[in-house]
Protein backbone atom coordinates (compact mmCIF):
# COMPACT_ATOMS: atom_id res chain seq x y z
CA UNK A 1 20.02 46.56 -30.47
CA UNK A 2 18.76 43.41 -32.15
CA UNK A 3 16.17 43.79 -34.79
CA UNK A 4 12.81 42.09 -33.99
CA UNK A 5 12.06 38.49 -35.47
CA UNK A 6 9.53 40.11 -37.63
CA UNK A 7 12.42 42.53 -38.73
CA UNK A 8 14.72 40.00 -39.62
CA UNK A 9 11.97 38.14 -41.95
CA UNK A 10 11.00 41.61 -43.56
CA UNK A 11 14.51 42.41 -44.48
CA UNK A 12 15.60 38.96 -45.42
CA UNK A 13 13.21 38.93 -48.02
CA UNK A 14 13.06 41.88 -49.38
CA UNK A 15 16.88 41.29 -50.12
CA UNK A 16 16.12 38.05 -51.47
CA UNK A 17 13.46 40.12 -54.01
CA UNK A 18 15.91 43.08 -54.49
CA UNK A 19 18.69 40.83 -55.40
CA UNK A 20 16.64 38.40 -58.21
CA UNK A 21 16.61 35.46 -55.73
CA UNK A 22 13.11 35.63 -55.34
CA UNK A 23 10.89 35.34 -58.98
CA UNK A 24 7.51 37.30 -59.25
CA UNK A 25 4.80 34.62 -58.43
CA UNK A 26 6.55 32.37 -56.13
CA UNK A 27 4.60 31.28 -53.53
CA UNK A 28 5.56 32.31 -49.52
CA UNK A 29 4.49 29.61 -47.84
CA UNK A 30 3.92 30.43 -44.38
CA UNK A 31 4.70 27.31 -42.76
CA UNK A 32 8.25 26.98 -44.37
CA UNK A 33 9.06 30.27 -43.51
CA UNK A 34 8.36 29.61 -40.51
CA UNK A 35 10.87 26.86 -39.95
CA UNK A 36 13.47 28.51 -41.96
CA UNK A 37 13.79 31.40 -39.31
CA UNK A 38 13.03 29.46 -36.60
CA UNK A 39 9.68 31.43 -35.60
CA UNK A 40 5.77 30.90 -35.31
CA UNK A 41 3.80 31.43 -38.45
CA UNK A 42 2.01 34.33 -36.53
CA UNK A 43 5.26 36.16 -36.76
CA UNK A 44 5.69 35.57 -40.68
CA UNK A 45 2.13 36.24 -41.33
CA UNK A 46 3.42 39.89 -39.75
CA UNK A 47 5.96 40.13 -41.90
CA UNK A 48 4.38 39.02 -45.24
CA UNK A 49 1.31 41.53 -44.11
CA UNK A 50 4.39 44.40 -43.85
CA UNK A 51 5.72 43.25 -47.48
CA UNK A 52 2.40 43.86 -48.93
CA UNK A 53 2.05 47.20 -47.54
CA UNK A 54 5.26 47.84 -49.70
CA UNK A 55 3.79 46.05 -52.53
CA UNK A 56 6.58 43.39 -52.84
CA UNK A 57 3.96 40.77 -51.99
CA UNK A 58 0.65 40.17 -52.76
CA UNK A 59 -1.72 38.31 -50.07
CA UNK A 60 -4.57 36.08 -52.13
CA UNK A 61 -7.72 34.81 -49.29
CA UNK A 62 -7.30 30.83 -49.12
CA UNK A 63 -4.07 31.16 -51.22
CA UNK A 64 -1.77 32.37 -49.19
CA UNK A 65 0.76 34.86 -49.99
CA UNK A 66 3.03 35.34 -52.88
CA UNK A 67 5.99 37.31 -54.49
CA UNK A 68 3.94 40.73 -56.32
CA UNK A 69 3.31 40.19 -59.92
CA UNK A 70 3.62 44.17 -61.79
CA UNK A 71 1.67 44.75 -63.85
CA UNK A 72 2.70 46.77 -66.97
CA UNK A 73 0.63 50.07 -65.58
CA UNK A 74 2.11 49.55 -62.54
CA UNK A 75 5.88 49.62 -63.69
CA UNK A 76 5.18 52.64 -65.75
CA UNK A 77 3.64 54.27 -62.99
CA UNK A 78 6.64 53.76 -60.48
CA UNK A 79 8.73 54.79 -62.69
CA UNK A 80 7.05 58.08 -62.91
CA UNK A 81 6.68 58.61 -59.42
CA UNK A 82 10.31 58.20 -59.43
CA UNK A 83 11.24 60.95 -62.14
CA UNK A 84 8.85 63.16 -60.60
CA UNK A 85 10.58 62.71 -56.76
CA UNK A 86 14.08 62.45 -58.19
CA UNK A 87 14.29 65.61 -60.14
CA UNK A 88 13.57 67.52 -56.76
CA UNK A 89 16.08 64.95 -54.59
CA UNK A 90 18.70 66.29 -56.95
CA UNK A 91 17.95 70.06 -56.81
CA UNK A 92 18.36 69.41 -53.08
CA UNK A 93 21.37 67.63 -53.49
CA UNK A 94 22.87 70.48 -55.33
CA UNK A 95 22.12 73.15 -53.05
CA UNK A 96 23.39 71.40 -50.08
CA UNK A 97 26.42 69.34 -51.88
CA UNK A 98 29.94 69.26 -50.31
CA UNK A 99 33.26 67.59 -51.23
CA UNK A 100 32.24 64.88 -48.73
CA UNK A 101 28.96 64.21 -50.07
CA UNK A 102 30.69 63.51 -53.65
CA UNK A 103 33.03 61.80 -52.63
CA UNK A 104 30.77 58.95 -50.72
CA UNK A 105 29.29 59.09 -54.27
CA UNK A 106 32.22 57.74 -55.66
CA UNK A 107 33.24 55.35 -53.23
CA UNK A 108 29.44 53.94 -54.40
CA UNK A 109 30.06 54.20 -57.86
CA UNK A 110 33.49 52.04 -57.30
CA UNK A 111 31.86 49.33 -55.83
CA UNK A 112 29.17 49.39 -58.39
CA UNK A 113 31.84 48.93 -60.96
CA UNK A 114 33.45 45.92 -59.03
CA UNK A 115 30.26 44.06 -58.76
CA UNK A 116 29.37 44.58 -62.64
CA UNK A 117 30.01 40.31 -62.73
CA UNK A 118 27.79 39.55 -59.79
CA UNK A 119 24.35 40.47 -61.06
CA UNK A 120 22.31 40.25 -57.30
CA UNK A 121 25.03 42.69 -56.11
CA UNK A 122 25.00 44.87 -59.26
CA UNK A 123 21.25 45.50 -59.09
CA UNK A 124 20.72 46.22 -55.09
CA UNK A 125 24.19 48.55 -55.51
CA UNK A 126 22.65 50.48 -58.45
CA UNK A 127 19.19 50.74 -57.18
CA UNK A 128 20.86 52.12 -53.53
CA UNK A 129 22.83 54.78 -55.41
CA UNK A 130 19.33 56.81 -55.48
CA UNK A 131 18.69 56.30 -51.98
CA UNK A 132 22.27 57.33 -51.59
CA UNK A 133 21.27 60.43 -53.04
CA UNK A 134 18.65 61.36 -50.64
CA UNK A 135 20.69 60.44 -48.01
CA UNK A 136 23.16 62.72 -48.60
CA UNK A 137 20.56 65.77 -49.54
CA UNK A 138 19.58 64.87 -45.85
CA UNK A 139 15.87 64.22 -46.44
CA UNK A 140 15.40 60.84 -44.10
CA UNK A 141 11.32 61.15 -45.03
CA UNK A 142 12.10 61.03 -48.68
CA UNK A 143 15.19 58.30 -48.58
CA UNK A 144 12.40 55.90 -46.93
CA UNK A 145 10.03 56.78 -50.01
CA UNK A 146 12.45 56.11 -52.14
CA UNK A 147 13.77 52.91 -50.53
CA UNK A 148 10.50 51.35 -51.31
CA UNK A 149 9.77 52.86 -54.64
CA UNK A 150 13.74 51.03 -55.76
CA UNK A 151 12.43 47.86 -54.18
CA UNK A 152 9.49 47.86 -56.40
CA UNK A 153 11.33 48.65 -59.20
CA UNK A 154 13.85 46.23 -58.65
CA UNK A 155 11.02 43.53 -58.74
CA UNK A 156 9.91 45.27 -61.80
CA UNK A 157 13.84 45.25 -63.61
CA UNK A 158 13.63 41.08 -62.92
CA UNK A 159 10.54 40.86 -64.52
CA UNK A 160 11.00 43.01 -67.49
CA UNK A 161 15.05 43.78 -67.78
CA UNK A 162 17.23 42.79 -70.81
CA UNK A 163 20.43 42.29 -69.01
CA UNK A 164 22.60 44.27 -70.78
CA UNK A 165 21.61 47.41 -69.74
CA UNK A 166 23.40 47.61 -66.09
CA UNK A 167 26.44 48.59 -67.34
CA UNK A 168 24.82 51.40 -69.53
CA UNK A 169 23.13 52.46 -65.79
CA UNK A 170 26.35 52.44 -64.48
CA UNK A 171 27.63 54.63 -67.24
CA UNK A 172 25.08 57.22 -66.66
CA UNK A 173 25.27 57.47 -62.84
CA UNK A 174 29.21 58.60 -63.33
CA UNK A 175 28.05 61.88 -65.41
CA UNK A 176 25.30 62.71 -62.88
CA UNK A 177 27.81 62.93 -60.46
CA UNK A 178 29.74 64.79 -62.26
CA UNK A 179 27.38 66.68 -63.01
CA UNK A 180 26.66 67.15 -58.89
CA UNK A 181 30.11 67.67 -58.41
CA UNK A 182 29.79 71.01 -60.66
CA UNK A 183 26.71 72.13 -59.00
CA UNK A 184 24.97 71.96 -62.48
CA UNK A 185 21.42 71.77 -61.00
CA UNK A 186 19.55 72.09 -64.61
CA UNK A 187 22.60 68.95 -66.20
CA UNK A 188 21.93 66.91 -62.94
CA UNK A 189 18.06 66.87 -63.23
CA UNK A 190 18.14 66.34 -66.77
CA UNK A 191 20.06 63.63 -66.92
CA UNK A 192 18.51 61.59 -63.56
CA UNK A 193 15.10 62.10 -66.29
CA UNK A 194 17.13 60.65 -68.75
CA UNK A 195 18.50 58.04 -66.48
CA UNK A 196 14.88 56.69 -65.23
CA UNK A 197 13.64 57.28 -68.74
CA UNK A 198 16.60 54.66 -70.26
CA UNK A 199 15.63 52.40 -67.47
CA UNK A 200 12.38 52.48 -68.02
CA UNK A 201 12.78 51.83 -71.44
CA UNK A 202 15.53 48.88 -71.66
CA UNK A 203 12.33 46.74 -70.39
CA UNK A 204 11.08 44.03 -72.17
CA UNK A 205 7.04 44.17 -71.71
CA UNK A 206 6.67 40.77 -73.27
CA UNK A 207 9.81 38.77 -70.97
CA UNK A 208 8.87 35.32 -69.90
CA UNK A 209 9.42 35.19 -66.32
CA UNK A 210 11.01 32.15 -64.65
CA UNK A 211 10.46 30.84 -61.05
CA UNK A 212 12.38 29.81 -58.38
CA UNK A 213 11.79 27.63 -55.45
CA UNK A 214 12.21 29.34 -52.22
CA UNK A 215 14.52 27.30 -50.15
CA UNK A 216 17.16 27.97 -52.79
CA UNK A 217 15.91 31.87 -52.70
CA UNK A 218 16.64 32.09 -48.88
CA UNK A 219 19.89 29.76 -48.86
């Protein structure tokens, strides 16, 4: 079945925030999406109004709509959120984990690895390894949460990110699972609170953020 125009616009840009193409602040000018996807502007508006209900965009009256802006509150608040959810995903996880489940894991961590020199693909595969997670704990309600929590935090990592600390991430998602792998329920929760604490604190509060024009974004 193909996904709906206002679908397609939804998920093409959310990708292009997820993966860094998009800067916080850029302006979404309705009319240019419009031609780029080949679709009325009533359709975009749709799909900008669905953004903002995720909090990836921010809609401004006689502005228009733009890329969100996080605050600093904001980031440390997602971030909780996040430990808070994640400790329980894992405890799930553990009770329910198989061979199978550990080993799609690792097939994710390998490609994680590979893409450590392309930095769009390193930061949507690391932020899916949590949704990953809940996938495999079989909690669809709570992979959805999560899905849109890592998008916002993915928007906060441009922002705020020094970029040396994916390969640390990396690091530290290859104990958890093997810490999953042993069914070590208090190792695995500990160190996914240590994991979203390091993340949380390789940001850079006082980053200058740079923009990008949207046509390049999208191309």
């Amino acid at each position: 079945m193909e996904p709906s125009p206002t679908r397609t616009i939804v998920e093409a840009l959310t990708r292009a925030i997820v993966e860094h193409r998009l800067q916080p602040g850029t302006k979404l000018a309705e009319q240019k999406l419009a031609d780029h996807f080949g679709v009325s502007r009533t359709l975009v508006r749709q799909a900008l109004f669905q953004l903002a209900q995720k909090h990836l965009v921010k809609m401004e009256p006689a502005r228009g709509a733009f890329v969100a802006v996080p605050s600093v509150a904001e980031a440390r608040q997602v971030f909780q959120v996040r430990r808070l959810l994640e400790a329980e995903m894992v405890r799930q996880f553990v009770r329910s984990v198989t061979h199978a489940k550990i080993r799609a894991l690792r097939e994710h961590m390998a490609q994680e690895k590979a893409a450590l020199g392309d930095a769009s693909e390193r930061q949507q595969l690391l932020g899916d390894f949590h949704v990953r997670i809940a996938e495999l704990a079989d909690n669809a309600v709570l992979a959805q949460i999560l899905r849109d929590l890592v998008s916002r935090s993915s928007l906060i990592t441009l922002m705020y990110q020094r970029d040396s600390f994916a390969a640390h991430s990396q690091e530290e998602h290859v104990e958890l699972v093997k810490a999953l792998a042993a069914k070590d329920e208090k190792r695995a929760v500990k160190l996914m609170d240590e994991h979203l604490q390091h993340v949380e604190e390789s940001l850079a509060f006082d980053r200058a953020v740079p923009t990008h024009d949207i046509s390049l974004a999208l191309a």
